[in-house]
C-alpha atoms as a PDB file:
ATOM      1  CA  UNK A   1     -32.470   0.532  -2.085  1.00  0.00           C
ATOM      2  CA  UNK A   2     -33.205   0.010  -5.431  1.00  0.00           C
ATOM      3  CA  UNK A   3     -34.540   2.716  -7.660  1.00  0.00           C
ATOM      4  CA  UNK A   4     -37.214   2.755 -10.628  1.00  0.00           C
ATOM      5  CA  UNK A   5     -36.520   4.725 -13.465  1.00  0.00           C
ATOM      6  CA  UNK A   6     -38.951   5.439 -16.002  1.00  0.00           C
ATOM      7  CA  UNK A   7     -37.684   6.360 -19.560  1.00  0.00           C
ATOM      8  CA  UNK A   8     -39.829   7.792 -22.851  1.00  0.00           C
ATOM      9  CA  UNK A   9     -39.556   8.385 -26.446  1.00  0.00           C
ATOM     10  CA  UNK A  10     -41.738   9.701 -29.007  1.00  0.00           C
ATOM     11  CA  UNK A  11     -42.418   9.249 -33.034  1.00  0.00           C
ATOM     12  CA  UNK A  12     -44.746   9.770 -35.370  1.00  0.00           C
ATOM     13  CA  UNK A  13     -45.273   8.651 -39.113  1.00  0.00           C
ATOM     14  CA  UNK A  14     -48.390   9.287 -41.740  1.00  0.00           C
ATOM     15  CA  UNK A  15     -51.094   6.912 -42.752  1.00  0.00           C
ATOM     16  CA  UNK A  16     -53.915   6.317 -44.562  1.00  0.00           C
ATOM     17  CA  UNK A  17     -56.833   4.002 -43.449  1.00  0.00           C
ATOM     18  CA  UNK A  18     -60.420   3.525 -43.190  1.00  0.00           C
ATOM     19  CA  UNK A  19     -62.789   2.009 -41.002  1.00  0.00           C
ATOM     20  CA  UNK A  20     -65.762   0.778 -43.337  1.00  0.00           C
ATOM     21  CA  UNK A  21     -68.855   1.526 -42.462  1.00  0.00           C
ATOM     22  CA  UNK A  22     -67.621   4.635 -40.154  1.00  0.00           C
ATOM     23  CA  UNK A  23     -65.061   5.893 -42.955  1.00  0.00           C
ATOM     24  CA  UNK A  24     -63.982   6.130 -46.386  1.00  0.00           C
ATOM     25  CA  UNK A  25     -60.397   6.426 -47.294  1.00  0.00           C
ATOM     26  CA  UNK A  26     -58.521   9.305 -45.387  1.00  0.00           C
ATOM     27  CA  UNK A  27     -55.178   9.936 -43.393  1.00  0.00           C
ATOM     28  CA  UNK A  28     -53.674  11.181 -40.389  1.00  0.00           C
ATOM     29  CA  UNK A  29     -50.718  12.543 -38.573  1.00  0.00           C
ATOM     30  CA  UNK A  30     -49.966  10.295 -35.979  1.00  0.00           C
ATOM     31  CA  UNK A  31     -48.043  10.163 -32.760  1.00  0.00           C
ATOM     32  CA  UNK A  32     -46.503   7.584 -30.638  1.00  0.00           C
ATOM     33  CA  UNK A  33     -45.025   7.450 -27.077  1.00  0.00           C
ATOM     34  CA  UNK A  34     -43.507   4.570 -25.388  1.00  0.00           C
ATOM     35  CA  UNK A  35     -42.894   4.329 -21.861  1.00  0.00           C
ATOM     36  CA  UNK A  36     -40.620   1.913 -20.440  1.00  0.00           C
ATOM     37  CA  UNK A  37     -39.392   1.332 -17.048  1.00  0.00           C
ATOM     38  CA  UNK A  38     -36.694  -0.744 -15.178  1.00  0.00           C
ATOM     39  CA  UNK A  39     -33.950  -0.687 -12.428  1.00  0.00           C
ATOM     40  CA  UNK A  40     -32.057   2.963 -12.347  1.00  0.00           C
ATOM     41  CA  UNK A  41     -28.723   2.130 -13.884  1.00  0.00           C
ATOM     42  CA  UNK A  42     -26.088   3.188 -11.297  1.00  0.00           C
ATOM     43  CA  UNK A  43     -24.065   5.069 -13.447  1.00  0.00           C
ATOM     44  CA  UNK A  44     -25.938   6.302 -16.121  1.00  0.00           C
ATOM     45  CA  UNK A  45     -29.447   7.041 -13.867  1.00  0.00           C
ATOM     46  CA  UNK A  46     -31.286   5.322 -16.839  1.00  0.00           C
ATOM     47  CA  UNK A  47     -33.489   2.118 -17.159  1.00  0.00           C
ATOM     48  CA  UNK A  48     -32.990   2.397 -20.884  1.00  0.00           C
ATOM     49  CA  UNK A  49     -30.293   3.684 -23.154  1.00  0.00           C
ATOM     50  CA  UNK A  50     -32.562   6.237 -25.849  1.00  0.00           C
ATOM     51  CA  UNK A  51     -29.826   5.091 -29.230  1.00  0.00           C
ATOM     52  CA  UNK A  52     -31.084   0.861 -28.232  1.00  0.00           C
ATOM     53  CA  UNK A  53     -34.803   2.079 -27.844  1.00  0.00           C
ATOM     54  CA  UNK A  54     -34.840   4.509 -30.974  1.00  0.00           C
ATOM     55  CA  UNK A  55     -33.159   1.278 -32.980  1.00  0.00           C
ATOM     56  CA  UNK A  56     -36.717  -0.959 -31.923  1.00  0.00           C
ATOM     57  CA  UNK A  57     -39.045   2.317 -32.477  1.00  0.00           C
ATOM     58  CA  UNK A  58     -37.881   3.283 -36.100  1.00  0.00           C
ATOM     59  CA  UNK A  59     -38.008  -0.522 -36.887  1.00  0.00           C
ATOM     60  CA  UNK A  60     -41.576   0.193 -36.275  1.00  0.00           C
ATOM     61  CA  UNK A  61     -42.271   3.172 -37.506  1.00  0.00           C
ATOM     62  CA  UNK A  62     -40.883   2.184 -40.935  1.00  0.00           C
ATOM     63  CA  UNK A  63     -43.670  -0.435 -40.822  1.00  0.00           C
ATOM     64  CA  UNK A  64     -46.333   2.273 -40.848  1.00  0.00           C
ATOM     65  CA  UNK A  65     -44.931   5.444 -42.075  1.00  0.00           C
ATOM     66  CA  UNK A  66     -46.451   6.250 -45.389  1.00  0.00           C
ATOM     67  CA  UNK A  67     -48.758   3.174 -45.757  1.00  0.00           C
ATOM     68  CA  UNK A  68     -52.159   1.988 -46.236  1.00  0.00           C
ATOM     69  CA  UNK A  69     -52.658   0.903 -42.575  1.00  0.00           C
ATOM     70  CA  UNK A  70     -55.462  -1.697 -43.628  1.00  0.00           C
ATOM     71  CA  UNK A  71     -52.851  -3.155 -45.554  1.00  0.00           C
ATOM     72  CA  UNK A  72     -50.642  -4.763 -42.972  1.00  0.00           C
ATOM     73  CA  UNK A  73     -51.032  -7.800 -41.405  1.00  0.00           C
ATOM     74  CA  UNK A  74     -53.102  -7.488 -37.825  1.00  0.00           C
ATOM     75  CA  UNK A  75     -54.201  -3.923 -39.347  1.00  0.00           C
ATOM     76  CA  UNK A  76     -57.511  -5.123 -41.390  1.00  0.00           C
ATOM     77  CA  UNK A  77     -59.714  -2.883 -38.813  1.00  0.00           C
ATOM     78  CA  UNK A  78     -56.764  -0.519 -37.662  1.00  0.00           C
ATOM     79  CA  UNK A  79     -58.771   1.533 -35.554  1.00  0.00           C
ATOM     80  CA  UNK A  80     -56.684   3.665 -32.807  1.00  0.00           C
ATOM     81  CA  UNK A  81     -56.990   0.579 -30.388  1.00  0.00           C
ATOM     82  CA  UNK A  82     -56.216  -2.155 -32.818  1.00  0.00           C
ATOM     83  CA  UNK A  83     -52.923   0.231 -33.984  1.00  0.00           C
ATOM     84  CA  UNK A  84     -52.176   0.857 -29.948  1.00  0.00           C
ATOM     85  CA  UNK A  85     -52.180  -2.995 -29.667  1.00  0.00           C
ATOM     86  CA  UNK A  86     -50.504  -3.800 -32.844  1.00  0.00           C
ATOM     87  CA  UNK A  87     -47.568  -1.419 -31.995  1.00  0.00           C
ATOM     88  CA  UNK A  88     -47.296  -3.054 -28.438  1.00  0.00           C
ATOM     89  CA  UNK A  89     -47.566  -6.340 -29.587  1.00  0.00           C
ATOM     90  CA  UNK A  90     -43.721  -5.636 -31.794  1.00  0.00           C
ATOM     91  CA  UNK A  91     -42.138  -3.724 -28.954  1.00  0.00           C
ATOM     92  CA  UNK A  92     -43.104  -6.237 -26.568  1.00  0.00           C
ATOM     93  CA  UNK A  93     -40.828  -8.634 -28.447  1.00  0.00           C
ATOM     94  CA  UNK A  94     -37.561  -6.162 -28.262  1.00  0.00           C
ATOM     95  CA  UNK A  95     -38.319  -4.402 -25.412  1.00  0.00           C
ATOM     96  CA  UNK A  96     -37.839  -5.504 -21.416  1.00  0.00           C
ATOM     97  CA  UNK A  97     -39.803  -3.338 -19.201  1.00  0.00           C
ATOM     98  CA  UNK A  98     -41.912  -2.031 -21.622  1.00  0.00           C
ATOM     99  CA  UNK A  99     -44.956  -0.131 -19.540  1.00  0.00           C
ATOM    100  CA  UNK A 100     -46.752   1.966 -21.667  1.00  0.00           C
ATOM    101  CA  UNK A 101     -47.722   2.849 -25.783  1.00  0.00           C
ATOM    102  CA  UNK A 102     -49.859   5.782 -26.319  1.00  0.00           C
ATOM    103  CA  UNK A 103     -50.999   6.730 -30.168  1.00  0.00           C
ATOM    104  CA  UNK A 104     -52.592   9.673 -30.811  1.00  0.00           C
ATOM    105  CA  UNK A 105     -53.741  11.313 -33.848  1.00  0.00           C
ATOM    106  CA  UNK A 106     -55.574  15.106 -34.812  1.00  0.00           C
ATOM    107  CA  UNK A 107     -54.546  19.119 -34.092  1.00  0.00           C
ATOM    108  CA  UNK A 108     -54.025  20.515 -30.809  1.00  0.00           C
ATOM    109  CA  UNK A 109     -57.512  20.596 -29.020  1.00  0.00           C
ATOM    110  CA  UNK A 110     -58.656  18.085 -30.935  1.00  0.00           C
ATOM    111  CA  UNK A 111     -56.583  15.306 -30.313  1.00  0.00           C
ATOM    112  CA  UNK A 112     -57.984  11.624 -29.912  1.00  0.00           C
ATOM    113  CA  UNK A 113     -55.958   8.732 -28.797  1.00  0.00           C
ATOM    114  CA  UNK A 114     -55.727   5.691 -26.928  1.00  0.00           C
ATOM    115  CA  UNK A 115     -53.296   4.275 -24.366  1.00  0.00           C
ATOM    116  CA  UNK A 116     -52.633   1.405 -23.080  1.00  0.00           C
ATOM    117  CA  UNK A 117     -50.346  -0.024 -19.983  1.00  0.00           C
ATOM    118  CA  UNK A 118     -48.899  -2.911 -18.177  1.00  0.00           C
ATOM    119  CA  UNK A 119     -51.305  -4.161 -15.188  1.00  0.00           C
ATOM    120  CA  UNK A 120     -49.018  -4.098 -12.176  1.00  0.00           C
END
């Protein structure tokens, strides 16, 4: 039998955007997860090794951290869902197996994100 195993990792980076007519310019904290799933390696238990993944992710993050979101290509309206896409769109290039991206954003009890996932 053949097992599944389903592997995560988590960053986050600051931005500024804004979302004319809804906002003026303003910034946030925000946080990623990926979720990415494949065949259990048999030795190892893994379907992904966390240094090759954390290579693709801070290629990413890099991208964003620190930068006016609006600013980079496929960001002009970088809402939470546009950004969740965007983000998917360059892991799905490095990254077999890749299931899920969620971004959120905001303090404890007042978080807001948006997810989305492979359809299986």
């Amino acid at each position: 039998m053949k097992l599944l195993s389903e592997t995560s990792r988590q960053f986050s980076f600051e931005a500024a955007h804004q979302t004319p007519p809804y906002s003026g310019l303003h910034g946030h904290s925000f946080r990623v997860e990926v979720g990415v799933s494949g065949e259990a390696d048999p030795v190892f238990g893994w379907s992904h090794n966390q240094f090759d993944l954390e290579v693709v992710l801070d290629a990413v993050k890099q991208e964003l951290d620190h930068k006016y979101l609006n600013d980079i290509e496929g960001l002009a309206v970088p809402t939470l869902e546009n950004l969740t896409h965007w983000i998917w769109k360059r892991l799905e290039k490095s990254i077999t197996g890749l299931d899920r991206v969620v971004v959120r954003r905001g303090n404890e009890g007042q978080v807001e994100g948006c997810s989305i996932s492979r359809q299986r």
